[in-house]
Protein backbone atom coordinates (compact mmCIF):
# COMPACT_ATOMS: atom_id res chain seq x y z
CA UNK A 1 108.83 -29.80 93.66
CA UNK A 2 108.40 -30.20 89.70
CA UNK A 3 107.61 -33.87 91.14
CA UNK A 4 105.12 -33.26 94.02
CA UNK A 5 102.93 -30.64 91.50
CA UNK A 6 102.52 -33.42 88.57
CA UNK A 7 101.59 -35.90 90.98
CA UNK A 8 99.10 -33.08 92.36
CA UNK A 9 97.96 -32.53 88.11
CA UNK A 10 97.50 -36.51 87.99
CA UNK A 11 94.99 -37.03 90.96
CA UNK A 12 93.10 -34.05 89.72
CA UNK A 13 92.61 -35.39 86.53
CA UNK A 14 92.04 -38.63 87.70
CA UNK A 15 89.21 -37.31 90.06
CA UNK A 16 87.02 -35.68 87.04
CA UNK A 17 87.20 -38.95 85.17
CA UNK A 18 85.90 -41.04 88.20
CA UNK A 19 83.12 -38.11 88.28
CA UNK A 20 81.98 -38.58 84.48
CA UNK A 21 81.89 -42.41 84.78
CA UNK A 22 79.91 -42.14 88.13
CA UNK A 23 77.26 -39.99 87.56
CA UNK A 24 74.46 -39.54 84.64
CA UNK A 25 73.53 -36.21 82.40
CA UNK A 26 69.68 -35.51 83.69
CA UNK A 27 67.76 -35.77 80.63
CA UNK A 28 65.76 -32.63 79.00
CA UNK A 29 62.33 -32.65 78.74
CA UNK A 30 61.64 -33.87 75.19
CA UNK A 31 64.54 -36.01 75.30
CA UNK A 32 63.99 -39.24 73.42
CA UNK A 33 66.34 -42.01 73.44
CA UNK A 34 65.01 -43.93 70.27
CA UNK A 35 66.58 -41.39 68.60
CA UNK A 36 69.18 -40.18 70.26
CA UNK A 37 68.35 -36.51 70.15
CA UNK A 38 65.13 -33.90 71.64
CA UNK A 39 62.06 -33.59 70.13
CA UNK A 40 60.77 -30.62 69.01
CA UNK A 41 59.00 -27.92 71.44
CA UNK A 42 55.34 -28.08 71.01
CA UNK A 43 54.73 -24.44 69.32
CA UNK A 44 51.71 -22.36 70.50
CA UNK A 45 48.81 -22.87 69.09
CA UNK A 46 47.29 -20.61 66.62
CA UNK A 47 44.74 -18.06 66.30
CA UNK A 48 42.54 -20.32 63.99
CA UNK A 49 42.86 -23.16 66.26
CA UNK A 50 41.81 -20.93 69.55
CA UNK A 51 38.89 -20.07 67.38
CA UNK A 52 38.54 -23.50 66.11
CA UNK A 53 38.65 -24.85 69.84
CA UNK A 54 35.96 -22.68 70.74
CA UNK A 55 33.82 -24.78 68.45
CA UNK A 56 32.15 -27.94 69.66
CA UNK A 57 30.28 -30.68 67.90
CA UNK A 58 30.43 -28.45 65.05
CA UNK A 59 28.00 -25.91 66.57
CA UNK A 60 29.68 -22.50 66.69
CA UNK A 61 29.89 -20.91 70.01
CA UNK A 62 29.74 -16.87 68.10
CA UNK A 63 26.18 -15.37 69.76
CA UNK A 64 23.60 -14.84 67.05
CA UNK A 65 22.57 -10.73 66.95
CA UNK A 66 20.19 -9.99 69.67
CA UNK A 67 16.92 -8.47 68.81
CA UNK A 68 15.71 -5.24 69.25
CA UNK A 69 13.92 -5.00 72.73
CA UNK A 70 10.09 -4.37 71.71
CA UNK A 71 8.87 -1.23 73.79
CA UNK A 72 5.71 -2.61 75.94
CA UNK A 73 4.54 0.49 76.94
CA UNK A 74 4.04 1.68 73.15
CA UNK A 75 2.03 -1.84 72.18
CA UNK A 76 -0.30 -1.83 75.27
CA UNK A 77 -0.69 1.69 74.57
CA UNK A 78 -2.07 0.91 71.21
CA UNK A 79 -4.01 -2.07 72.01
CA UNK A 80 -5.62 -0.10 75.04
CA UNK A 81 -6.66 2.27 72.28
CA UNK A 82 -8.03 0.03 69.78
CA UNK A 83 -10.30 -1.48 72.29
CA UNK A 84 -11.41 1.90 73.48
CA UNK A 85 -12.03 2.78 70.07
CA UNK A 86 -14.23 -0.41 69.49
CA UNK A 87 -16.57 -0.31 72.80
CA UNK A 88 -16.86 3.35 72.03
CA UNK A 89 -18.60 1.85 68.24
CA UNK A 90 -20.51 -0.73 69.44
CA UNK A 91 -22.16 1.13 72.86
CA UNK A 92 -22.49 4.62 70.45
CA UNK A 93 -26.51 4.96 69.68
CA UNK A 94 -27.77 4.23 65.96
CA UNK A 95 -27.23 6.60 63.16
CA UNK A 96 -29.18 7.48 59.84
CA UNK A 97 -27.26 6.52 56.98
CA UNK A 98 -24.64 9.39 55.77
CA UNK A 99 -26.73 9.63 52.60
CA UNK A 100 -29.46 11.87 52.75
CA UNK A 101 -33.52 10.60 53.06
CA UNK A 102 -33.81 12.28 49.36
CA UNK A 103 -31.23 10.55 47.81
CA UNK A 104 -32.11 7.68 48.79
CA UNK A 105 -35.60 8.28 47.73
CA UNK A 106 -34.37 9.48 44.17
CA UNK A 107 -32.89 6.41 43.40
CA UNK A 108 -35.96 4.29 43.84
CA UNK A 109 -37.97 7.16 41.74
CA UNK A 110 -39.41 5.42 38.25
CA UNK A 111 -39.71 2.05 40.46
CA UNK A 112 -43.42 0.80 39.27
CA UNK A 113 -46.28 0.36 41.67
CA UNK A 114 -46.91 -2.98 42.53
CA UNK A 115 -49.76 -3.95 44.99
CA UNK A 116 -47.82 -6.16 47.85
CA UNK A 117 -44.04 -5.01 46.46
CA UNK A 118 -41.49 -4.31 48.51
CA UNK A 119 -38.82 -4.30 45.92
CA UNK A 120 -36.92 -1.72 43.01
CA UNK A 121 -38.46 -4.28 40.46
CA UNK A 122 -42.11 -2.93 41.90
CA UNK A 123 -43.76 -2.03 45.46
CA UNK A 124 -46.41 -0.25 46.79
CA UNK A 125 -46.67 2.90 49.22
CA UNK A 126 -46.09 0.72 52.50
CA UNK A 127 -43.68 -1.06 51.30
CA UNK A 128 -41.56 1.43 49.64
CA UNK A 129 -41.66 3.41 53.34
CA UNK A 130 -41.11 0.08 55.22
CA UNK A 131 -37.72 0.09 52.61
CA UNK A 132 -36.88 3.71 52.96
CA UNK A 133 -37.17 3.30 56.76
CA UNK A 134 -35.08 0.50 57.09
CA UNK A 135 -32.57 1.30 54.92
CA UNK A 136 -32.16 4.76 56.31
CA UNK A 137 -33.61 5.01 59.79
CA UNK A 138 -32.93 1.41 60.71
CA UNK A 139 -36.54 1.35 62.25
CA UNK A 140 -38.57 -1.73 61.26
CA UNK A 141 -42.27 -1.12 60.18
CA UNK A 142 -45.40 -2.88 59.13
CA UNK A 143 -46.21 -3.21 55.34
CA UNK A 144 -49.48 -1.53 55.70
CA UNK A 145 -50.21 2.09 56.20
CA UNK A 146 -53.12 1.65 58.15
CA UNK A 147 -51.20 -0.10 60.62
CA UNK A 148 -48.47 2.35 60.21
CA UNK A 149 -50.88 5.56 61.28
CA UNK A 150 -51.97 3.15 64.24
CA UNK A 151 -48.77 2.40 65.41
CA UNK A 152 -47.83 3.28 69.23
CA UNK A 153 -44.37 3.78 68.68
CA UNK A 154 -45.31 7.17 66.38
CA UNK A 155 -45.86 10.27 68.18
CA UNK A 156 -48.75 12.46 66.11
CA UNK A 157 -47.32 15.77 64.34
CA UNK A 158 -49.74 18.56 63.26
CA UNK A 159 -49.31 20.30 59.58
CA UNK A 160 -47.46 23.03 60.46
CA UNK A 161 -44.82 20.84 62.54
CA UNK A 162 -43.95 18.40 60.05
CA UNK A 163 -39.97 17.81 59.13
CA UNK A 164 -38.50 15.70 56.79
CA UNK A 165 -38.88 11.87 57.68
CA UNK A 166 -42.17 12.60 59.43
CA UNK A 167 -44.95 9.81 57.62
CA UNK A 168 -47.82 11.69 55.93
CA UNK A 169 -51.25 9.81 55.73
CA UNK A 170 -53.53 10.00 53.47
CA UNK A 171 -57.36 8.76 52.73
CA UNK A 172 -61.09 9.61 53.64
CA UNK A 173 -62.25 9.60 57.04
CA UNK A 174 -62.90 6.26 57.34
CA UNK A 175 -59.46 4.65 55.91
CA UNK A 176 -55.71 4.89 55.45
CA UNK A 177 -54.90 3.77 52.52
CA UNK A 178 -51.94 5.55 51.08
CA UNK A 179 -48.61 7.17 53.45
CA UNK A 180 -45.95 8.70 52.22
CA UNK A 181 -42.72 10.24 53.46
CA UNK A 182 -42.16 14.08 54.10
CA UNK A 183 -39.20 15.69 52.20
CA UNK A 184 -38.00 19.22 52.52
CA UNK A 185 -39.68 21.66 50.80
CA UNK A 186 -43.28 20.43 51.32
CA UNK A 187 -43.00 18.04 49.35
CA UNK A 188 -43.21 13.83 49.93
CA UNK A 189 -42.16 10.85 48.47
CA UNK A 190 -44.39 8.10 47.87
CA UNK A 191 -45.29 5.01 45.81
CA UNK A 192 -48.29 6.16 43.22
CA UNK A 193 -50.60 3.37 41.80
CA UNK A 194 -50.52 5.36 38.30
CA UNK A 195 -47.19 6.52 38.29
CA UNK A 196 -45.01 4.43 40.73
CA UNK A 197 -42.26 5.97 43.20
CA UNK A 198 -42.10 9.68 42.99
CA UNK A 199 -41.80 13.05 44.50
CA UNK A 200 -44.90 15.11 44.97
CA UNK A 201 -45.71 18.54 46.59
CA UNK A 202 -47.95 18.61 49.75
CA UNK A 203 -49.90 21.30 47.77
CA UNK A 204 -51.06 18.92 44.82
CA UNK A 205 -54.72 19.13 43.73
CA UNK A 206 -55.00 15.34 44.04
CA UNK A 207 -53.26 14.58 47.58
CA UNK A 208 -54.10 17.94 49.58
CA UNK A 209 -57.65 17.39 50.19
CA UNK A 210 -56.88 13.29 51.14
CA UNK A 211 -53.84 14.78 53.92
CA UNK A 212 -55.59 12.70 57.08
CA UNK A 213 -52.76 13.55 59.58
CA UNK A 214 -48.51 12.75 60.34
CA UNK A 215 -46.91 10.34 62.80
CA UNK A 216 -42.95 10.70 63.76
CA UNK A 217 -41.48 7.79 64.59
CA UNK A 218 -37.52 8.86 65.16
């Protein structure tokens, strides 16, 4: 019996050695036989090379701020109104000046008379109107007050109607030869051959009995 169960122990053990010569150890992953041992485990990779990875050609792939959405309703609001604005200046009708006719007048008063002036340096009576006119009324006329009274464009305006801006003539029955403008007051500005631009009153000695008539051209 002691017999029968060592020859039993022998073939077992003989057995596992035939099975360790006969068969082969499957290598790991990672195994390397150069050097007779496993290489490492490749570790994860880290957050700085994710990010770095998410980089290519050197051009960073992190979206730039976007901008602030412009409201188009608000800007074509605003243009619409500006061009309103603008047609509604250029098709509104001509103005006088915001200055008034007398101070403009004053500040050509002490200008000397000059026969064919037009100018602060010297003028006459037509041309001092023509100025005055221009300047103030924006209505263009001739530098003669003969041709002034004669004008079609002026409507005539009897003594007792006249208001300020109306053109006052003055002369003899035959000829025109001095105008002047009508101020407030009864009174009219005009260019004097003895004393240059000034203010008079309709009521003056000299001018009264010359008054020939008054055209209104606005």
């Amino acid at each position: 019996m002691v017999l029968f169960a060592k020859y039993i122990a022998g073939f077992a053990i003989a057995l596992v050695c035939m099975g360790l010569c006969s068969c082969t150890f499957p290598v790991r992953t990672g195994y390397d036989r150069s050097i007779g041992g496993y290489k490492s485990a490749p570790s994860e990779p880290t957050s700085t090379a994710k990010a770095e990875s998410g980089t290519k050609d050197g051009a960073s792939t992190t979206k730039s701020p976007s901008r602030a959405p412009t409201n188009k309703h608000t800007t074509a609001g605003a243009t619409k109104q500006a061009a309103t604005q603008k047609m509604a200046h250029e098709n509104a009708p001509r103005q006088a000046s915001n200055s008034s006719l007398e101070q403009l007048a004053k500040s050509w008063i002490g200008t000397p008379y000059v026969y064919g002036g037009s100018s602060k340096s010297g003028t006459d009576c037509s041309g001092y109107v023509m100025q005055l006119y221009k300047s103030h009324y924006g209505i263009s006329l001739p530098h003669n007050a003969g041709q002034m009274y004669d004008d079609s464009r002026g409507s005539s305006v009897s003594r007792g109607s006249l208001q300020e801006g109306d053109l006052v003539f003055f002369g003899s029955f035959w000829k025109i030869d001095h105008v002047g403008i009508y101020l407030k007051g009864d009174r009219f500005t005009h260019a004097s051959s003895s004393k240059g631009v000034m203010i008079s009153p309709m009521s003056d000695n000299y001018w009264r009995p010359k008054y020939q008539g008054a055209r209104r051209f606005r």
